[in-house]
C-alpha atoms as a PDB file:
ATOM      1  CA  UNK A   1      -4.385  13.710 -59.724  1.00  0.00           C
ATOM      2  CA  UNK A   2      -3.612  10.998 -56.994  1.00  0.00           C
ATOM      3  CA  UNK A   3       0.207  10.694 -57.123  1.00  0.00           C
ATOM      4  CA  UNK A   4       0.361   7.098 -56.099  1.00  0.00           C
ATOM      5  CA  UNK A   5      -1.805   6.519 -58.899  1.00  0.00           C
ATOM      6  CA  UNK A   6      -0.068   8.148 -61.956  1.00  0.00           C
ATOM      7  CA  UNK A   7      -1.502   9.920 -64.561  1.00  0.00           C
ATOM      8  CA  UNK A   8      -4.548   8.759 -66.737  1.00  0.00           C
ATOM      9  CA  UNK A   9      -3.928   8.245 -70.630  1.00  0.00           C
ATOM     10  CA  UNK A  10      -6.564   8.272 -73.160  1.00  0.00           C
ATOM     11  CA  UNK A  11      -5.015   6.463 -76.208  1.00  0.00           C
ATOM     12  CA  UNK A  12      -6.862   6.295 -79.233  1.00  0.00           C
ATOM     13  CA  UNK A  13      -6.162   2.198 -81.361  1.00  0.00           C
ATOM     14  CA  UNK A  14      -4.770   0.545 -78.273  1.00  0.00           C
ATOM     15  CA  UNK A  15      -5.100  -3.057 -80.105  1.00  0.00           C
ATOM     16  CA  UNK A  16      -1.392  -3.044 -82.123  1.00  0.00           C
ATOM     17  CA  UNK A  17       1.620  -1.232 -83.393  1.00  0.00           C
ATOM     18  CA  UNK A  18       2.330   2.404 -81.392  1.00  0.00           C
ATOM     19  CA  UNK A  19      -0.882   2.924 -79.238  1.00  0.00           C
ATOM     20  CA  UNK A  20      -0.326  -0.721 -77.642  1.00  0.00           C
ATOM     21  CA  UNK A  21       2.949   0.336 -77.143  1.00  0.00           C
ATOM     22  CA  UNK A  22       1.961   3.179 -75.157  1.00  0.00           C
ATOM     23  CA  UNK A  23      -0.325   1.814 -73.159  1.00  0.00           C
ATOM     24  CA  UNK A  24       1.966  -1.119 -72.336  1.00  0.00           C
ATOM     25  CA  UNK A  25       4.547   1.418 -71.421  1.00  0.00           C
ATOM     26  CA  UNK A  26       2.526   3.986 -69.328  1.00  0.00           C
ATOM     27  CA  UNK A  27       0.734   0.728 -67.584  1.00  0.00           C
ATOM     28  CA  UNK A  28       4.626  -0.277 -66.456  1.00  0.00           C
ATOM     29  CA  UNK A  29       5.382   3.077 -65.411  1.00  0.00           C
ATOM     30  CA  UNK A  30       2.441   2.918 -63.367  1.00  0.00           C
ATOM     31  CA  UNK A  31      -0.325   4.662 -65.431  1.00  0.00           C
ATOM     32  CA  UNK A  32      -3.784   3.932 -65.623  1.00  0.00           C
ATOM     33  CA  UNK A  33      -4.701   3.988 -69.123  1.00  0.00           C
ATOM     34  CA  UNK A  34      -8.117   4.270 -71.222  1.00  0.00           C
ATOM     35  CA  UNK A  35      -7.749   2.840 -74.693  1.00  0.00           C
ATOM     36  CA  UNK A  36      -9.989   2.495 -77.490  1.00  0.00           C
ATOM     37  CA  UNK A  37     -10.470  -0.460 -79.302  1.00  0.00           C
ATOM     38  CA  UNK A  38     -13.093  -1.972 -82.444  1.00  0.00           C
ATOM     39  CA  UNK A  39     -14.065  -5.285 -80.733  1.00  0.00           C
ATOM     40  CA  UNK A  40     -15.056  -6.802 -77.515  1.00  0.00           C
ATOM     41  CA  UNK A  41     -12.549  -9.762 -77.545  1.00  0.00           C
ATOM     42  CA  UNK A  42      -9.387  -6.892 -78.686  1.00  0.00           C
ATOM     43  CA  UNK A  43     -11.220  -4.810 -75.400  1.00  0.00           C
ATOM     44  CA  UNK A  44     -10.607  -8.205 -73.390  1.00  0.00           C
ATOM     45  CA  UNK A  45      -7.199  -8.826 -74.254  1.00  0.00           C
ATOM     46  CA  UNK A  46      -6.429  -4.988 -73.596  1.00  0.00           C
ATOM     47  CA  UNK A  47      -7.608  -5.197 -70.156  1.00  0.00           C
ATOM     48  CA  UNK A  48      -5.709  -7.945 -69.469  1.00  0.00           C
ATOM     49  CA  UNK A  49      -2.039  -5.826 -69.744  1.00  0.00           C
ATOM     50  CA  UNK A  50      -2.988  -3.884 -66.785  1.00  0.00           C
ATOM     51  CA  UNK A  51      -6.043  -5.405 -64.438  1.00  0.00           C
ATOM     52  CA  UNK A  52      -7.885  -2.317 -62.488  1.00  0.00           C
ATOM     53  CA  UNK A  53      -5.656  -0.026 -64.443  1.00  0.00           C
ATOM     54  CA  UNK A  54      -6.395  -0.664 -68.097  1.00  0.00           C
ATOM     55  CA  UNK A  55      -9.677   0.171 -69.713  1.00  0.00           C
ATOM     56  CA  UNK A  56     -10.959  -0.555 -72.473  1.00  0.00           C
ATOM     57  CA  UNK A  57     -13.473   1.581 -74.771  1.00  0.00           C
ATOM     58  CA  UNK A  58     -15.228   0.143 -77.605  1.00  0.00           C
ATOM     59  CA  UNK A  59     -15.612   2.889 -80.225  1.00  0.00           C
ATOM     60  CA  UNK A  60     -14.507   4.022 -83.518  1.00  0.00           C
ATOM     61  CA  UNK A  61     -12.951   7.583 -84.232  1.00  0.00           C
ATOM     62  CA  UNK A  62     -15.112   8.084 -86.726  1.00  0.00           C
ATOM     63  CA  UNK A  63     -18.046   7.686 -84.757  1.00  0.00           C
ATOM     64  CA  UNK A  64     -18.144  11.113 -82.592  1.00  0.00           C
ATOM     65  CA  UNK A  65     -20.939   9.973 -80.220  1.00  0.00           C
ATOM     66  CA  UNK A  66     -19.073   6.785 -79.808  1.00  0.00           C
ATOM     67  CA  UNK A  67     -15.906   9.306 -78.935  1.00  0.00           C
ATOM     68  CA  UNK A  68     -18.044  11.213 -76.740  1.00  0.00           C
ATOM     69  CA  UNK A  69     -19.606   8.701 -74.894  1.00  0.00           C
ATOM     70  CA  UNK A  70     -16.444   6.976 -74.038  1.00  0.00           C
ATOM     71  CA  UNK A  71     -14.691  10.018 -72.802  1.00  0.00           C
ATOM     72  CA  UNK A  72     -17.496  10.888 -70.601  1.00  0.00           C
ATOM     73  CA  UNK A  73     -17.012   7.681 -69.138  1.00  0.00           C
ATOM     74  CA  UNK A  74     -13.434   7.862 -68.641  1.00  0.00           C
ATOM     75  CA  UNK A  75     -13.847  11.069 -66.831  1.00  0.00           C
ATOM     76  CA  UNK A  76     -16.130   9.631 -64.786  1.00  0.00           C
ATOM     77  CA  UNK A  77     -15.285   6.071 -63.703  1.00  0.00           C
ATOM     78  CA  UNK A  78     -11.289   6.277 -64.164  1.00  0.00           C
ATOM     79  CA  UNK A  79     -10.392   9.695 -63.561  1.00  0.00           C
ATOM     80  CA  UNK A  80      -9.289  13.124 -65.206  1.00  0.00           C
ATOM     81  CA  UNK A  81      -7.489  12.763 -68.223  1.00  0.00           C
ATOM     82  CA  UNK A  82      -3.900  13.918 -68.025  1.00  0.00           C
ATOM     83  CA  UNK A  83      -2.487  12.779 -71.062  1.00  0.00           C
ATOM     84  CA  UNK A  84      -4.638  12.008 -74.997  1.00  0.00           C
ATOM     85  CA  UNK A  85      -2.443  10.287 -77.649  1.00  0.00           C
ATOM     86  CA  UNK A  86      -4.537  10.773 -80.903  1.00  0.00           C
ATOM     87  CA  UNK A  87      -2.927   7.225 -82.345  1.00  0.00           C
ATOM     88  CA  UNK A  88      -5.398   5.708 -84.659  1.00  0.00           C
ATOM     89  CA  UNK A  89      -5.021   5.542 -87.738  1.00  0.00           C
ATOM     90  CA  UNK A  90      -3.734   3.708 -91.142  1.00  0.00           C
ATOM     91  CA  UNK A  91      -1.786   4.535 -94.320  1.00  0.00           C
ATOM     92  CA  UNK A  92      -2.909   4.844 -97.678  1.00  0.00           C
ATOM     93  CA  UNK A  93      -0.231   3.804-100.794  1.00  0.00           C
ATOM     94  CA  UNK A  94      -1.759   5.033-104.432  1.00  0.00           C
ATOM     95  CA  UNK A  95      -0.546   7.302-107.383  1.00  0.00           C
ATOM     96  CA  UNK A  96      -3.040  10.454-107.173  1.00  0.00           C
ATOM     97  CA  UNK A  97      -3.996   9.709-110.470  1.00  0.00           C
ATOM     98  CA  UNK A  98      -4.910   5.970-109.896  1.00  0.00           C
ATOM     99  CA  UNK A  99      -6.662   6.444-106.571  1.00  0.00           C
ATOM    100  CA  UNK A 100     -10.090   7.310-105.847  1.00  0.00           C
ATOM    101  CA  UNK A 101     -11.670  10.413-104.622  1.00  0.00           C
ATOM    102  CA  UNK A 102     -13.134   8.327-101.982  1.00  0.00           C
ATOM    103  CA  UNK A 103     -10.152   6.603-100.839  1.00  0.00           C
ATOM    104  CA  UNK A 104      -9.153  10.471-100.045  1.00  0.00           C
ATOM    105  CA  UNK A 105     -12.724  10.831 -98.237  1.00  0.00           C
ATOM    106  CA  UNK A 106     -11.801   7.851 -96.094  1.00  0.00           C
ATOM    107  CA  UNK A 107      -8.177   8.766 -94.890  1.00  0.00           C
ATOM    108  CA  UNK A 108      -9.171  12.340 -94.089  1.00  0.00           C
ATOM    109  CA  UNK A 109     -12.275  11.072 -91.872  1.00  0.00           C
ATOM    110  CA  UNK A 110      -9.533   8.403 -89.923  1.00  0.00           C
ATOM    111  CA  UNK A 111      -6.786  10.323 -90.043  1.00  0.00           C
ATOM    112  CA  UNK A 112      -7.909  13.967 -89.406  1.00  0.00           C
ATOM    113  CA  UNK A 113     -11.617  14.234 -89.050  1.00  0.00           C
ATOM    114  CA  UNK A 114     -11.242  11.116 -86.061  1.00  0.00           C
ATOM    115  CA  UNK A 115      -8.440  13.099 -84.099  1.00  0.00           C
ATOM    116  CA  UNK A 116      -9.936  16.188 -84.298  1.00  0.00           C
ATOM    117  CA  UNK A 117     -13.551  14.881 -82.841  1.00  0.00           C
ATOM    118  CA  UNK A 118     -11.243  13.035 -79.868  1.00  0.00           C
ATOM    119  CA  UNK A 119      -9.948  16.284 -79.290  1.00  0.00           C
ATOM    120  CA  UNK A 120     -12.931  18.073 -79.091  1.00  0.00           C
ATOM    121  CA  UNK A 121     -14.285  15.704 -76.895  1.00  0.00           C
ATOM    122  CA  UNK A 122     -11.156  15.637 -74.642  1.00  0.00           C
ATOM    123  CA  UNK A 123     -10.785  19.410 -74.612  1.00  0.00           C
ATOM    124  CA  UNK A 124     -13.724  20.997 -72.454  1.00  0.00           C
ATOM    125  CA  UNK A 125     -12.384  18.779 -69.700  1.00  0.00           C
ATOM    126  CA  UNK A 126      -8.947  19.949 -69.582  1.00  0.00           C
ATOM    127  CA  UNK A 127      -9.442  23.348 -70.373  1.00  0.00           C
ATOM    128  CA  UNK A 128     -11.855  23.313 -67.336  1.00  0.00           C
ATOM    129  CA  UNK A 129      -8.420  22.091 -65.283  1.00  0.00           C
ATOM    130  CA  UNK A 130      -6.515  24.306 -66.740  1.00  0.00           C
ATOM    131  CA  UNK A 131      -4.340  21.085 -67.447  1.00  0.00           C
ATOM    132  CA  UNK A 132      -3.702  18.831 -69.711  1.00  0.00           C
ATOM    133  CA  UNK A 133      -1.184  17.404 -72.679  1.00  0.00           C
ATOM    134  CA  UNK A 134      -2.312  16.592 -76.287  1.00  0.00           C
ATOM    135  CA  UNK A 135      -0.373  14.211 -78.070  1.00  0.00           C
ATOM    136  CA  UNK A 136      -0.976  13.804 -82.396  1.00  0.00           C
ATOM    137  CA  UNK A 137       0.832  11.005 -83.728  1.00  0.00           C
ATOM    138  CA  UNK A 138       1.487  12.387 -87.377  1.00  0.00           C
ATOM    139  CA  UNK A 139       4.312  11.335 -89.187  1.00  0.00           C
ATOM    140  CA  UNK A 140       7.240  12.331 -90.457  1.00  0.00           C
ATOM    141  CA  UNK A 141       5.133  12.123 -93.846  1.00  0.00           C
ATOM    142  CA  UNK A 142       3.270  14.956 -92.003  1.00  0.00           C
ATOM    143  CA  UNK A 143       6.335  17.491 -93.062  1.00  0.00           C
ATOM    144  CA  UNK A 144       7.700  15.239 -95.964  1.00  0.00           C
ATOM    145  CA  UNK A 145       6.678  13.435 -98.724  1.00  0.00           C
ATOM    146  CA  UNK A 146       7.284  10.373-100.718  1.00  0.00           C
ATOM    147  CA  UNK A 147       5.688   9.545-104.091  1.00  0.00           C
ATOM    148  CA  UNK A 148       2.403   7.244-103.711  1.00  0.00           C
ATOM    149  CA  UNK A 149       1.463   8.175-100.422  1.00  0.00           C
ATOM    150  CA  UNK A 150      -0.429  11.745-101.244  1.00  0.00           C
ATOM    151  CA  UNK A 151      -3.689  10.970 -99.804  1.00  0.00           C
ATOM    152  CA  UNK A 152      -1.576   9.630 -96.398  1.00  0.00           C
ATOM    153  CA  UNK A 153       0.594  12.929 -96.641  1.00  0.00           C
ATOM    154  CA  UNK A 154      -2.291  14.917 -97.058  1.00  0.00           C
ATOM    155  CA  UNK A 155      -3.977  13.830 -94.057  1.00  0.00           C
ATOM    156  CA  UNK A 156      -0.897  14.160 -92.118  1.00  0.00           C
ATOM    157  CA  UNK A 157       0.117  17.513 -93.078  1.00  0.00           C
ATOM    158  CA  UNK A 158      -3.593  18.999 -91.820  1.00  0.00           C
ATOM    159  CA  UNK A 159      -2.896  16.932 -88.795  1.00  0.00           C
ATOM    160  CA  UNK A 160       0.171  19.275 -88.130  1.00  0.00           C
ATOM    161  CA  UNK A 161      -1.449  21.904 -89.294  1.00  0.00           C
ATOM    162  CA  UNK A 162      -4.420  21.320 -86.797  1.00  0.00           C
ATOM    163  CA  UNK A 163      -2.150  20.512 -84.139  1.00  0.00           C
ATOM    164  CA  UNK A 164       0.302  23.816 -84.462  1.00  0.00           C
ATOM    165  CA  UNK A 165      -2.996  25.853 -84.106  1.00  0.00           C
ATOM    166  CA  UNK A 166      -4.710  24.703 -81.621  1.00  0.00           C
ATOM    167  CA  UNK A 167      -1.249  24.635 -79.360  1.00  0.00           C
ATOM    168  CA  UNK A 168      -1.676  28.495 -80.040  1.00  0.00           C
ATOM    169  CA  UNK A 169      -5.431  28.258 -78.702  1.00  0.00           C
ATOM    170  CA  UNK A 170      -4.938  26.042 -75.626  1.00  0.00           C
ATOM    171  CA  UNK A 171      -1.585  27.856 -74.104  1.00  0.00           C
ATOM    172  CA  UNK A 172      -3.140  30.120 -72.206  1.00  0.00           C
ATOM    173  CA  UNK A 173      -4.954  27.257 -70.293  1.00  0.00           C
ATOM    174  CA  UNK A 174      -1.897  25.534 -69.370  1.00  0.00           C
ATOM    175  CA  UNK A 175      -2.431  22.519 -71.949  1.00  0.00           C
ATOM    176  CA  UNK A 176       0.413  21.541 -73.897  1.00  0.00           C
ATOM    177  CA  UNK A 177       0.059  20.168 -77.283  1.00  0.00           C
ATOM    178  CA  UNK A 178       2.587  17.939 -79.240  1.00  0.00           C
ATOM    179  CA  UNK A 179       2.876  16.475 -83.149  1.00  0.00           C
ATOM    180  CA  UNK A 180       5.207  13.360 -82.621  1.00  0.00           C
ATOM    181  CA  UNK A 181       6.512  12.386 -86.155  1.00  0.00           C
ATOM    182  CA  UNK A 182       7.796   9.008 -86.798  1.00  0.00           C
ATOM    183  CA  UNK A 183       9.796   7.856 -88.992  1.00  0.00           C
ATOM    184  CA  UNK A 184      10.004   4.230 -89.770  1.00  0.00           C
ATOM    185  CA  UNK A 185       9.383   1.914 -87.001  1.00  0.00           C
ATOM    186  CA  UNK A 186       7.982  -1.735 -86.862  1.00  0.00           C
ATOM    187  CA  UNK A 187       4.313  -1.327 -86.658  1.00  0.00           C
ATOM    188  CA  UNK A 188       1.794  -3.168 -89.133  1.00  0.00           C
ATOM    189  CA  UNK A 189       1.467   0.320 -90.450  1.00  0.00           C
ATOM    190  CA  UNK A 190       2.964  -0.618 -93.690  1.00  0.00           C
ATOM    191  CA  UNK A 191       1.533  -4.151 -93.513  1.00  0.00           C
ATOM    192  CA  UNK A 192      -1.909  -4.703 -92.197  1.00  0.00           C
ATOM    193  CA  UNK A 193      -2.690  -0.872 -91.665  1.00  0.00           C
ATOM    194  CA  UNK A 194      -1.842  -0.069 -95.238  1.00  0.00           C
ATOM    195  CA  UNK A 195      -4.280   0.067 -98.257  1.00  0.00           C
ATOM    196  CA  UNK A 196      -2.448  -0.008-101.476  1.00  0.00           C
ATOM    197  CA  UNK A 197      -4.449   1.061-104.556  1.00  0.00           C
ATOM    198  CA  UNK A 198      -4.028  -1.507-107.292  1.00  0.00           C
ATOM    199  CA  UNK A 199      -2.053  -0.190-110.425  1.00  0.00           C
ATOM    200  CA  UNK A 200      -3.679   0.718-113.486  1.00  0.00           C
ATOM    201  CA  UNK A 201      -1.161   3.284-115.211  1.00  0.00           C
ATOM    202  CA  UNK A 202       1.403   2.119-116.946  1.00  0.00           C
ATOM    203  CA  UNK A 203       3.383   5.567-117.534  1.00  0.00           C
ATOM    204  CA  UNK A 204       4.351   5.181-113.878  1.00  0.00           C
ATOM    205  CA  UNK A 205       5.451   1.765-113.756  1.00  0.00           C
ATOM    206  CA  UNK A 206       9.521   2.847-113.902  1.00  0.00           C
ATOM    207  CA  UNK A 207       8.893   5.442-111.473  1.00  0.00           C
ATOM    208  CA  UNK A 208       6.850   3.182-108.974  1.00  0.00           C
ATOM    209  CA  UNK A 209       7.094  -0.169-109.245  1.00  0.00           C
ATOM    210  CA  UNK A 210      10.394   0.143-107.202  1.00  0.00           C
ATOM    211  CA  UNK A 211       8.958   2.165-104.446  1.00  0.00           C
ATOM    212  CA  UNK A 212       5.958  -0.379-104.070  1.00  0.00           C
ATOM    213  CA  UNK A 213       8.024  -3.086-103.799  1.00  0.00           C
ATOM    214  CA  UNK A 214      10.675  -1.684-101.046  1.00  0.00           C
ATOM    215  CA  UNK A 215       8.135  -0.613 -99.067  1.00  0.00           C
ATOM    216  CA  UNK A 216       6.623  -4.007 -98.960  1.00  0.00           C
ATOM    217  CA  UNK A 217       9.777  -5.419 -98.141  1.00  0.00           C
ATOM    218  CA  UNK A 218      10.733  -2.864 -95.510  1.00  0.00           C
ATOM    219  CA  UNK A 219       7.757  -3.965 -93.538  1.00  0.00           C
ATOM    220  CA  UNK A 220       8.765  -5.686 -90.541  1.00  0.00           C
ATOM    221  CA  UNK A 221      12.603  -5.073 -91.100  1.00  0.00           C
ATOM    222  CA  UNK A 222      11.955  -1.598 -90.119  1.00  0.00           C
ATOM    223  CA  UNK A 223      14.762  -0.017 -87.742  1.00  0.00           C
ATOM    224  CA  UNK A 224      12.423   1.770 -85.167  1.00  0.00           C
ATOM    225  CA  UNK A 225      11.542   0.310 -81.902  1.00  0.00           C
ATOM    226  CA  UNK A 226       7.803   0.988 -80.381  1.00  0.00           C
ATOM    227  CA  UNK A 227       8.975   0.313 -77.486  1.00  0.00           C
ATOM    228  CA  UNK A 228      11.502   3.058 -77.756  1.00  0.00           C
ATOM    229  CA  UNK A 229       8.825   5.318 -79.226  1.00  0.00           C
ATOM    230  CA  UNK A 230       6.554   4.901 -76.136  1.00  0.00           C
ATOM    231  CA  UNK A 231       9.452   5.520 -73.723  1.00  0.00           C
ATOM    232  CA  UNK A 232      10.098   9.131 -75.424  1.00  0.00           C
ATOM    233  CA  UNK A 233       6.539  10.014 -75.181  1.00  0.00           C
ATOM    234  CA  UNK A 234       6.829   8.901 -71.404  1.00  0.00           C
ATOM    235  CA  UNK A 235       9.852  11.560 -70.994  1.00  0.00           C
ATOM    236  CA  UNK A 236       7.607  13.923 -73.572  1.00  0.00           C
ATOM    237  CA  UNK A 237       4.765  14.335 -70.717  1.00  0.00           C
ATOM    238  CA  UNK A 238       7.069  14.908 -68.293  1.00  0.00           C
ATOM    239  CA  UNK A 239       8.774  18.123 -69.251  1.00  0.00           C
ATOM    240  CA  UNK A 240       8.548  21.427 -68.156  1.00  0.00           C
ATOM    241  CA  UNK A 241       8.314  22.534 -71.374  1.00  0.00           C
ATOM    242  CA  UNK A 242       7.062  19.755 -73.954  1.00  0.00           C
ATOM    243  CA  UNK A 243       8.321  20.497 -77.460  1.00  0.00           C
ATOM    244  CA  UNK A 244       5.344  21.469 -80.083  1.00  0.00           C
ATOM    245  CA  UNK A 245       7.220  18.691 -82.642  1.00  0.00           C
ATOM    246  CA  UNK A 246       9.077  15.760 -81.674  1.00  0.00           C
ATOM    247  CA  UNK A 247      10.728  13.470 -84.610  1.00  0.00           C
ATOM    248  CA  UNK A 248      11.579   9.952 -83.993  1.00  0.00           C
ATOM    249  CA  UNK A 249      13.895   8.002 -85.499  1.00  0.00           C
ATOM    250  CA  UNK A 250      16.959   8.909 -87.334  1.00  0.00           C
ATOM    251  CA  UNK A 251      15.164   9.276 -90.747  1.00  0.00           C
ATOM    252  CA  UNK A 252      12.462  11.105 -89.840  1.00  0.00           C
ATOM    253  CA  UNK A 253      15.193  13.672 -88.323  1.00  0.00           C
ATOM    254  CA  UNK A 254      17.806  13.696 -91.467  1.00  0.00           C
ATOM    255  CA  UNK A 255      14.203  14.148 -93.719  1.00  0.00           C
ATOM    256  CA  UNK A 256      12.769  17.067 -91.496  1.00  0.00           C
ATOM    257  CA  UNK A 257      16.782  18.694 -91.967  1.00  0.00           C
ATOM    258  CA  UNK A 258      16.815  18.118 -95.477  1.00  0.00           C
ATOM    259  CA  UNK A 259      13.501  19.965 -96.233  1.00  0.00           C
ATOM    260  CA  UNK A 260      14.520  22.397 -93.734  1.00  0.00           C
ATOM    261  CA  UNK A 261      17.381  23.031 -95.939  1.00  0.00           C
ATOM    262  CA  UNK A 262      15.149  23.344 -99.082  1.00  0.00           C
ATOM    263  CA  UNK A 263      12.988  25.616 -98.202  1.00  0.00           C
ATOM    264  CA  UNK A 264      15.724  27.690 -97.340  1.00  0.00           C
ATOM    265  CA  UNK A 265      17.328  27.423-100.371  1.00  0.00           C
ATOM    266  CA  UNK A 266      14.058  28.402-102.841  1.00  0.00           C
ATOM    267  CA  UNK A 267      13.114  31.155 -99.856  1.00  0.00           C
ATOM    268  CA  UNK A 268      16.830  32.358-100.710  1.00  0.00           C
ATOM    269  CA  UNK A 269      16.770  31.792-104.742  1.00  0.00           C
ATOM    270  CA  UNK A 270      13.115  33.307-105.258  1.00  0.00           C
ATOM    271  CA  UNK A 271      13.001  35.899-102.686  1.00  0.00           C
ATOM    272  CA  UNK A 272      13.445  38.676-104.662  1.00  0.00           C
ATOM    273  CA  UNK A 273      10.311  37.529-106.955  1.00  0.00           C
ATOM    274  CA  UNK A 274       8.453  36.576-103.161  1.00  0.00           C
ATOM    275  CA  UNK A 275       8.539  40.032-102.703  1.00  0.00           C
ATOM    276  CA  UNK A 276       7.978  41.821-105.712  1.00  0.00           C
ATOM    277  CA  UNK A 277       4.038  41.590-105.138  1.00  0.00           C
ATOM    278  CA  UNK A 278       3.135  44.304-102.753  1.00  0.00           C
ATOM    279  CA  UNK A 279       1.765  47.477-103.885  1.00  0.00           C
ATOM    280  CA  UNK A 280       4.803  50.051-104.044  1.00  0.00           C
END
């Protein structure tokens, strides 16, 4: 890596909310930076934040070759990448039993099966370095849960799940890996970003209803700042020792805490049962 030149990002949904964020904060620390993006106009704009320095990739997540291609290309016209942010994705809002099996086909293939194939693609080249720093935007929904967002938990949860693992895997070839959980920040992710399953249930209407409603009205007014976000994931690359989860935002910490505390309290109240199943 050239020094005068920074490091070189690869973020995945450049066009809005977090991943333009990053970009536009890693461009003004004076990163070059590789997004990708759906459209030729959104790749215009993008390229426009950072001339010589920003570059835009047309490809969707889901598409692998698309991912593969456009890494290739990074690698070869921009430079090694230092730095992925796995960043695109969207929420899903639905009752389990009102939402479609497909809806759950979709989110996983965004959400998890779209990080994963970035990664893959990513990976050969910085295990070949023996360098390299993964970054997984989950969620703090990827460690705790509200009703009507299963299908967004779900995907979220593997996401950690996926990313504690493979930190295991890549350690020994000096590539860190991170899960960055957000809490609630003002993104279009429960605007634009969000499909909501209509209702169709009516035994969940007291339950619901409420939730629905103050998420809707939460969007916008949210208390997070992106631009904070992307200047903790600009101290997050540089440490020594990059944590393997890093919370953001004061209620994604309190809600990690209080299912911390939880868990310790049925480990506590059950554990005599917990281990009453071995073979004496």
């Amino acid at each position: 890596m050239n020094a005068q030149q920074g490091k070189v990002f690869f973020i995945t949904g450049v066009s809005t909310g977090f991943g333009r964020a990053f970009a536009i904060a890693a461009l003004a620390a004076g990163h070059r930076v590789a997004g990708t993006l759906r459209n030729e106009s959104a790749r215009m704009d993008f390229e426009q934040l950072g001339p010589g320095r920003a570059f835009g990739k047309l490809a969707d997540v889901t598409d692998a070759e698309a991912v593969t291609r456009a890494v290739a290309e990074v690698e070869a016209q921009v430079g090694p990448i230092d730095v992925l942010i796995n960043n695109a994705g969207y929420g899903h809002e639905g009752l389990i039993e009102e939402s479609p099996l497909s809806d759950l086909r979709q989110q996983f293939e965004v959400n998890v099966f779209g990080a994963v194939s970035v990664i893959k693609a990513v990976l050969p080249y910085m295990r070949q370095r023996r360098r390299g720093h993964i970054i997984n935007i989950t969620s703090m929904g990827g460690l705790i849960t509200f009703p009507g967002l299963a299908y967004y938990h779900g995907s979220k949860f593997a996401l950690e799940g996926i990313s504690e693992t493979l930190a295991k895997e890549v350690k020994g070839f000096g590539i860190a890996v991170t899960a960055v959980e957000p809490g609630g920040f003002r993104t279009d992710w429960a605007g634009r970003s969000m499909v909501r399953v209509p209702r169709s249930i009516a035994d969940y209407d007291a339950m619901f209803a409420p939730m629905r409603a103050a998420r809707e009205q939460r969007s916008g007014k949210q208390n997070g700042d992106p631009a904070k976000a992307a200047q903790a994931i600009l101290q997050l690359i540089e440490a020594k020792e990059p944590p393997l989860h890093l919370p953001l935002g004061e209620d994604a910490v309190q809600g990690i805490r209080d299912k911390i505390a939880l868990l310790q309290r049925e480990l506590d109240a059950w554990e005599q049962v917990s281990l009453s199943t071995g073979f004496n």
